[in-house]
Protein backbone atom coordinates (compact mmCIF):
# COMPACT_ATOMS: atom_id res chain seq x y z
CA UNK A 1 -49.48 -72.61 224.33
CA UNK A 2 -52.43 -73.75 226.18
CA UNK A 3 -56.00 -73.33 225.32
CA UNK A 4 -56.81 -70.94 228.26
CA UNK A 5 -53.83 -68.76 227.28
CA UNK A 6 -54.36 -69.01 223.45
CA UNK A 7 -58.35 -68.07 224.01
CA UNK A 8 -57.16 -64.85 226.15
CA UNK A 9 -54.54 -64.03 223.26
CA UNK A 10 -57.79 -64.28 221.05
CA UNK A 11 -59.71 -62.52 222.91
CA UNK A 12 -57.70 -59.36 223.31
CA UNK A 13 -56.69 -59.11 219.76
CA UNK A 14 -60.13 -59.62 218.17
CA UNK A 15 -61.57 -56.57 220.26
CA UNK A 16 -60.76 -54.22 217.19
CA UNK A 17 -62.31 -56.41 214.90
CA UNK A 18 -65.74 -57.52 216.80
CA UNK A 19 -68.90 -55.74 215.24
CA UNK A 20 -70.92 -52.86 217.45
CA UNK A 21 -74.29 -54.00 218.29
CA UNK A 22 -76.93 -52.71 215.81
CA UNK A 23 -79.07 -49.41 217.04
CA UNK A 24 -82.41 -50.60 217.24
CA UNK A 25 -84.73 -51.17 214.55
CA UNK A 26 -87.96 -49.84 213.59
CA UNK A 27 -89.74 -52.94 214.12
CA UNK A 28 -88.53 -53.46 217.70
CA UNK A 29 -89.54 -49.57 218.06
CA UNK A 30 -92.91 -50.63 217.12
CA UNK A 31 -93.15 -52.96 219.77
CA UNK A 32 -91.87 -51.19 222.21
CA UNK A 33 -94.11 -48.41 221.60
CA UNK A 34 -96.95 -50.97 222.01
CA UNK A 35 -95.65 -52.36 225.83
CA UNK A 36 -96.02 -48.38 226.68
CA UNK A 37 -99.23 -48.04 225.15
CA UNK A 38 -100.74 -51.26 226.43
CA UNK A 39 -101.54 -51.17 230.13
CA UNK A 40 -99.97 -47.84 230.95
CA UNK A 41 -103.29 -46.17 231.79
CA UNK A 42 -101.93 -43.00 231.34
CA UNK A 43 -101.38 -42.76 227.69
CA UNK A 44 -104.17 -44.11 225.35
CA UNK A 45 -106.64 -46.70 226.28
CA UNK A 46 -106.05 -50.80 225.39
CA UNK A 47 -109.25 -50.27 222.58
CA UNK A 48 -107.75 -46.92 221.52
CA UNK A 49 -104.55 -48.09 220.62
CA UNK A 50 -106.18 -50.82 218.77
CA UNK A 51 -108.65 -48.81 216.84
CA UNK A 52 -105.35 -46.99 215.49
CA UNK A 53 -103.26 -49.58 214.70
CA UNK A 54 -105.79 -51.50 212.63
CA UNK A 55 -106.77 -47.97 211.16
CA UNK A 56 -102.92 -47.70 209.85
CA UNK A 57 -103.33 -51.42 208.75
CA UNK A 58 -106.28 -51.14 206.66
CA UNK A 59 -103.80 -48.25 204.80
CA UNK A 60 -101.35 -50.35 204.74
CA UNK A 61 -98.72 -49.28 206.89
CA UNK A 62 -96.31 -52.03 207.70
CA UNK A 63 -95.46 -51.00 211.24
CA UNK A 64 -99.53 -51.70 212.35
CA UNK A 65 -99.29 -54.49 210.18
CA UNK A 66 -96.02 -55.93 211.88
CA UNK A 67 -97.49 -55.22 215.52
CA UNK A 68 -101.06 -56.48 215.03
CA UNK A 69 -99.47 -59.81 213.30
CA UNK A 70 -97.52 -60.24 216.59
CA UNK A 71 -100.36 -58.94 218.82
CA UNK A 72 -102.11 -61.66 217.18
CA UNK A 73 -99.39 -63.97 217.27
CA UNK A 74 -98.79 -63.91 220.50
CA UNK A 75 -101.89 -62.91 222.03
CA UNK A 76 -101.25 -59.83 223.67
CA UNK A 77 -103.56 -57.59 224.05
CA UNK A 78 -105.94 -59.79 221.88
CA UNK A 79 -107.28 -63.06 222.03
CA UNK A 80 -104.54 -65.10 220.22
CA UNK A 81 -105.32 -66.02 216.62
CA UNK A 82 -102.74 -67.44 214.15
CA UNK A 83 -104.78 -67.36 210.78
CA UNK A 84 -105.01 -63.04 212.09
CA UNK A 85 -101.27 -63.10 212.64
CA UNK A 86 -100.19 -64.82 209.82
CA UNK A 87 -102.66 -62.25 207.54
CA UNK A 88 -101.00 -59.65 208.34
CA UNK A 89 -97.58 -60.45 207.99
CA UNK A 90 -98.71 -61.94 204.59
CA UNK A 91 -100.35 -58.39 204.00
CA UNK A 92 -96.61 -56.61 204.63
CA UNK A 93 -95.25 -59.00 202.00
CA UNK A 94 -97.48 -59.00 199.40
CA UNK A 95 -97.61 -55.36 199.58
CA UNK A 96 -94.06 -54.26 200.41
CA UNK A 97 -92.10 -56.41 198.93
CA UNK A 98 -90.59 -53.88 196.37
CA UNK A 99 -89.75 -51.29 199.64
CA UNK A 100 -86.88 -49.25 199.24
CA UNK A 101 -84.32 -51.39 201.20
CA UNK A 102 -82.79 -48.59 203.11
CA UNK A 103 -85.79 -47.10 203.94
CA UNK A 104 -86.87 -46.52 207.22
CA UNK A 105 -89.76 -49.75 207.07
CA UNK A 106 -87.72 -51.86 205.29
CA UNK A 107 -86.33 -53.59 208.66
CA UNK A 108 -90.23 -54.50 209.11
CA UNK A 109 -90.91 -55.98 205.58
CA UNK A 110 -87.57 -58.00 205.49
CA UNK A 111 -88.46 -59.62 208.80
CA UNK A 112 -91.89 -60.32 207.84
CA UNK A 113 -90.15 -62.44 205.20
CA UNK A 114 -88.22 -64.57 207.64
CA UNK A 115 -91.06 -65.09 209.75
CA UNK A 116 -93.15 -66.15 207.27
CA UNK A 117 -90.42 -68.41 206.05
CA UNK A 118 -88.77 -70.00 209.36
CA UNK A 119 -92.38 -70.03 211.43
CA UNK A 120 -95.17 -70.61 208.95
CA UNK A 121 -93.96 -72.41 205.46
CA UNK A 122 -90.59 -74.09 206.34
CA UNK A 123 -93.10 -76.52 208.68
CA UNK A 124 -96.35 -75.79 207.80
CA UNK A 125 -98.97 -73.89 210.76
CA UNK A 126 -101.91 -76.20 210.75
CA UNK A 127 -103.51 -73.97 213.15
CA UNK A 128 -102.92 -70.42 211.35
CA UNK A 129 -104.35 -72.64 207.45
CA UNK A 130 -100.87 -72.67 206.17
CA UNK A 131 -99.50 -76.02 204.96
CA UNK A 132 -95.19 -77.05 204.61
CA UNK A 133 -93.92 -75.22 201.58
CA UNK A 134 -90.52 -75.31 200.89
CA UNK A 135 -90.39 -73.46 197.68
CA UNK A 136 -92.18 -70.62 199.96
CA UNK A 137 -89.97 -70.69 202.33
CA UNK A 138 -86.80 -70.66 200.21
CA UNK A 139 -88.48 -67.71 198.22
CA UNK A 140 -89.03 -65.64 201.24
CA UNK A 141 -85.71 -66.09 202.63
CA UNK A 142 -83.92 -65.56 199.45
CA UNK A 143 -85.98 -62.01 198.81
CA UNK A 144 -84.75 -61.07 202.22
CA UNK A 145 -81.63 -61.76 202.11
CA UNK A 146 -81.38 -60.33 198.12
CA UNK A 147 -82.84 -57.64 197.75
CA UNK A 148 -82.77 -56.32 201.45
CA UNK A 149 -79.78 -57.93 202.10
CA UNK A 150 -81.24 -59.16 205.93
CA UNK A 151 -78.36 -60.34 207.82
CA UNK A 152 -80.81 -63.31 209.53
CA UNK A 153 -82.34 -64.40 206.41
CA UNK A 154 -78.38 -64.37 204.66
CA UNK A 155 -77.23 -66.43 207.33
CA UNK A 156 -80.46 -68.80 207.06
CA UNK A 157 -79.87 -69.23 203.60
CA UNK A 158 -76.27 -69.75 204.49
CA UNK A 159 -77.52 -72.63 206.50
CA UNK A 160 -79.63 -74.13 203.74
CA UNK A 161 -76.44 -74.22 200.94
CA UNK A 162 -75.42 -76.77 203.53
CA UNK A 163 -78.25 -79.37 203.27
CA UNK A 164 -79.35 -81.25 200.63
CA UNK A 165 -83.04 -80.81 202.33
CA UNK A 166 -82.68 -77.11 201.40
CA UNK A 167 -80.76 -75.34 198.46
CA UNK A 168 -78.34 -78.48 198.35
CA UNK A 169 -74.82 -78.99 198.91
CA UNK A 170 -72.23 -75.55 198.08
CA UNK A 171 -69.64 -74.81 200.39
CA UNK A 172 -68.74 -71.98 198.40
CA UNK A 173 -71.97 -70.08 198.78
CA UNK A 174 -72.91 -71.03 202.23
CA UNK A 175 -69.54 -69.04 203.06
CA UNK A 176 -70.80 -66.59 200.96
CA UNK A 177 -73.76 -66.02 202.21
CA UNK A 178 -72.60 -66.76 206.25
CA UNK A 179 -70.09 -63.94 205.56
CA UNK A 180 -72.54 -61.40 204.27
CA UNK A 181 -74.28 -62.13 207.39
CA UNK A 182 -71.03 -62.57 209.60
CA UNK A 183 -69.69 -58.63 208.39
CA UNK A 184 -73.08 -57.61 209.75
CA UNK A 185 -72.59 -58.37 213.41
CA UNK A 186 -74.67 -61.47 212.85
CA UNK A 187 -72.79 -63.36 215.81
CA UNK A 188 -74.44 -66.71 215.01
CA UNK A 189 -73.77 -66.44 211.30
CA UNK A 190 -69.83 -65.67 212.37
CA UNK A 191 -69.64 -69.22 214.31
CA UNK A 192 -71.40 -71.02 211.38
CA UNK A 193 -68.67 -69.36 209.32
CA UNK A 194 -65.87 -70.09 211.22
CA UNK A 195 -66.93 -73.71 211.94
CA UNK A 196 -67.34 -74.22 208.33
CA UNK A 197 -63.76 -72.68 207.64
CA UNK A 198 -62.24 -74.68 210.10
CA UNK A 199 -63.65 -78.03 209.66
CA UNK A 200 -63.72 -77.78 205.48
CA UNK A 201 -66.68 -79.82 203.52
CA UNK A 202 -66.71 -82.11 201.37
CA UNK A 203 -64.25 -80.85 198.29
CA UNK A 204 -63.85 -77.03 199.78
CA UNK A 205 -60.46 -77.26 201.74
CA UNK A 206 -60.70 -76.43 205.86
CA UNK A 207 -58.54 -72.86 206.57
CA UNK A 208 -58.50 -73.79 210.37
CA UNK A 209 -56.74 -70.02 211.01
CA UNK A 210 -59.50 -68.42 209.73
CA UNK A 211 -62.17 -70.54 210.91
CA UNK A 212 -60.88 -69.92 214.19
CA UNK A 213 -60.95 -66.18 213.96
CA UNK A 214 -64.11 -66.14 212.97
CA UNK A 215 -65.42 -68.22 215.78
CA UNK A 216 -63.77 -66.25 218.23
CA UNK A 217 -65.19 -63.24 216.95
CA UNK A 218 -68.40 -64.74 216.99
CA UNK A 219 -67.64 -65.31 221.04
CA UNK A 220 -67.20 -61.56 221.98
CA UNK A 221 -70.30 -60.94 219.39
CA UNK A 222 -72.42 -62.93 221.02
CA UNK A 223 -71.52 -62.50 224.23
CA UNK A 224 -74.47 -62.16 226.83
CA UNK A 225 -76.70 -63.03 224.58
CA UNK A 226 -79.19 -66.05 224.20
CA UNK A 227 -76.80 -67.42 221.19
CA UNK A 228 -73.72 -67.58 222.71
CA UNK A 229 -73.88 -71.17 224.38
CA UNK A 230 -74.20 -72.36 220.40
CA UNK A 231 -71.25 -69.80 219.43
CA UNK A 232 -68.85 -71.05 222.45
CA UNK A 233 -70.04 -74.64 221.94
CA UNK A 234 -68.38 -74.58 218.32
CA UNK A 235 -65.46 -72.56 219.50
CA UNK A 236 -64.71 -74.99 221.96
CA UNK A 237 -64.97 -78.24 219.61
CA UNK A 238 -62.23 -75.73 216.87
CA UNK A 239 -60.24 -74.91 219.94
CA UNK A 240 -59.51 -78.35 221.41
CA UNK A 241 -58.32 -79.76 217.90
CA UNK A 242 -56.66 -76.27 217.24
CA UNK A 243 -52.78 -76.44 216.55
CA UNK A 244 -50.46 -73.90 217.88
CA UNK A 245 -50.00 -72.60 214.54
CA UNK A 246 -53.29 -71.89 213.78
CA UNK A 247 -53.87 -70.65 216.94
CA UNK A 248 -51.00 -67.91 216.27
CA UNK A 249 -52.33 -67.03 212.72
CA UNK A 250 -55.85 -66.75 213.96
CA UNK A 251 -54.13 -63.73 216.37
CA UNK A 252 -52.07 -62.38 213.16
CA UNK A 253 -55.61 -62.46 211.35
CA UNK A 254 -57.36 -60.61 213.93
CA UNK A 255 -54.85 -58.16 214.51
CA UNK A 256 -54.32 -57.57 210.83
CA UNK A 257 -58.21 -57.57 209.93
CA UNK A 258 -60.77 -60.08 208.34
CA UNK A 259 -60.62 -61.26 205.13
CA UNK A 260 -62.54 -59.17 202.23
CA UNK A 261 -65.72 -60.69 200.81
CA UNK A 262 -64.27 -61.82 197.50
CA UNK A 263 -61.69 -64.71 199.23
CA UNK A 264 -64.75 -67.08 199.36
C-alpha cells in the first residue's frame, strides 16, 4: 500500500468519526457584537457602547469584562493598555471562578483562565505589571481544564505532563488529558494524542494504530484552519514510518470507533 493510497483509505473511513465544529461561543458572540457596534454609525455611538460595557463591568458581568480586557488588549476602540486588559480578565477570575460550568458565561470565565495563564504568567507581561509565575499559570490552567473541563486548557495541560519544565514527566496523564481535549473536537489536542500514541515515551509503550487514527482525525479536524500545517506536519512524520499493518488497523479503528476514555 502506498502512502497516498493508505492516507485516502484514512481519510474516507475517519469521516464518521471526525468531531462537528463547535457552535459558537458566548465569548466570540461578545466580540462580534462589539465589531457591529464599533464603527457602524448606525447602531450606538463608539462612547455609547463604551459607557455600557464598563457600566456591566463595574457589576460584574463577565461578558463586558471579557470585551473591555480585549478592547484593552488589543487596542481597539481604546488606546491600548495592558495593565487595563489584564485587570479585567483578572476581575472575571477572581470573581467567577466558582461559575456554573454549563452555564451560559462559563465559556468566558474558562478562557479568561487560559489567557491569563498562556499570555500573562507562563512568561511574565512586564508591560501589563505581571511578572513569570509558573505556579499561576499551572493553577489557572488546571481550574480550566477541572472544573470547566476547557478543551484548550485540557490539552495545554496535556502538553505540560510532557515536560519536566511544567507538571513533569507522565505519559499516562498527558494522554489523559490530550484525549479529554481530543473527544472535544480539539483538532490540535487529537495530533498531540496521536503523535504521542504512535511514537510511545519513555516507559509507556507506542500503539502506532491508534496513534495514527488519531492523527488522521486530527487532519480532517483541522482542516482549513490555522492549525492544520502542525496537525499534517505530525501526520506526515507517523505516516512515512507507518507499516502496512498499522496502516490497516488505523482504518479498522476508524471504522469501528475510537477508543473509550478509560484505555489510557
Amino acid at each position: 500500500m502506498t502512502l497516498a493510497s493508505a492516507f485516502a483509505g484514512l481519510s474516507l473511513a475517519l469521516c464518521a468519526v471526525a468531531t462537528p465544529s463547535y457552535a459558537q461561543t458566548a465569548a466570540d458572540a461578545a466580540q462580534d457584537l462589539a465589531k457591529m457596534l464599533d464603527g457602524g454609525g448606525t447602531i450606538v455611538s463608539n462612547d455609547a457602547y463604551l459607557s455600557a460595557l464598563e457600566n456591566d463591568a463595574a457589576a460584574g458581568r463577565p461578558m463586558a469584562l471579557w470585551q473591555l480586557g480585549t478592547m484593552y488588549e488589543n487596542g481597539e476602540g481604546v488606546e491600548k493598555n495592558p495593565a487595563k486588559a489584564f485587570g479585567y480578565f483578572a476581575q472575571i477570575a477572581n470573581q467567577h471562578a466558582d461559575t456554573p460550568p454549563r452555564g451560559v458565561e462559563a465559556d468566558i470565565v474558562a478562557r479568561s483562565f487560559v489567557k491569563l495563564g498562556e499570555d500573562y504568567f507562563r512568561l511574565g507581561d512586564p508591560a501589563a505589571g505581571v511578572p513569570q509565575n509558573a505556579d499561576q499559570y499551572h493553577r489557572m490552567l488546571l481550574h480550566a481544564a477541572t472544573y470547566f473541563g476547557d478543551a484548550e486548557a485540557q490539552y495545554r495541560v496535556g502538553l505540560l505532563y510532557q515536560s519536566k519544565d511544567g507538571l513533569g514527566i507522565s505519559p499516562v496523564l498527558s494522554a489523559r488529558w490530550l484525549q479529554s481535549a481530543a473527544h472535544k473536537g480539539h483538532c490540535l489536542a487529537q495530533a498531540q494524542l496521536g503523535d504521542l500514541l504512535f511514537n510511545g515515551m519513555e516507559n509507556y509503550p507506542a500503539r502506532p494504530a491508534e496513534g495514527l487514527m488519531w492523527l488522521n482525525i486530527a487532519h480532517a479536524t483541522c482542516a482549513n484552519s490555522s492549525e492544520q500545517g502542525q496537525a499534517d506536519e505530525l501526520l506526515n512524520r507517523a505516516m512515512s514510518v507507518a507499516s502496512p499493518e498499522d496502516r490497516a488497523q488505523a482504518v479498522a479503528m476508524a471504522t469501528g470507533g475510537k477508543p473509550e476514555p478509560d484505555q489510557f
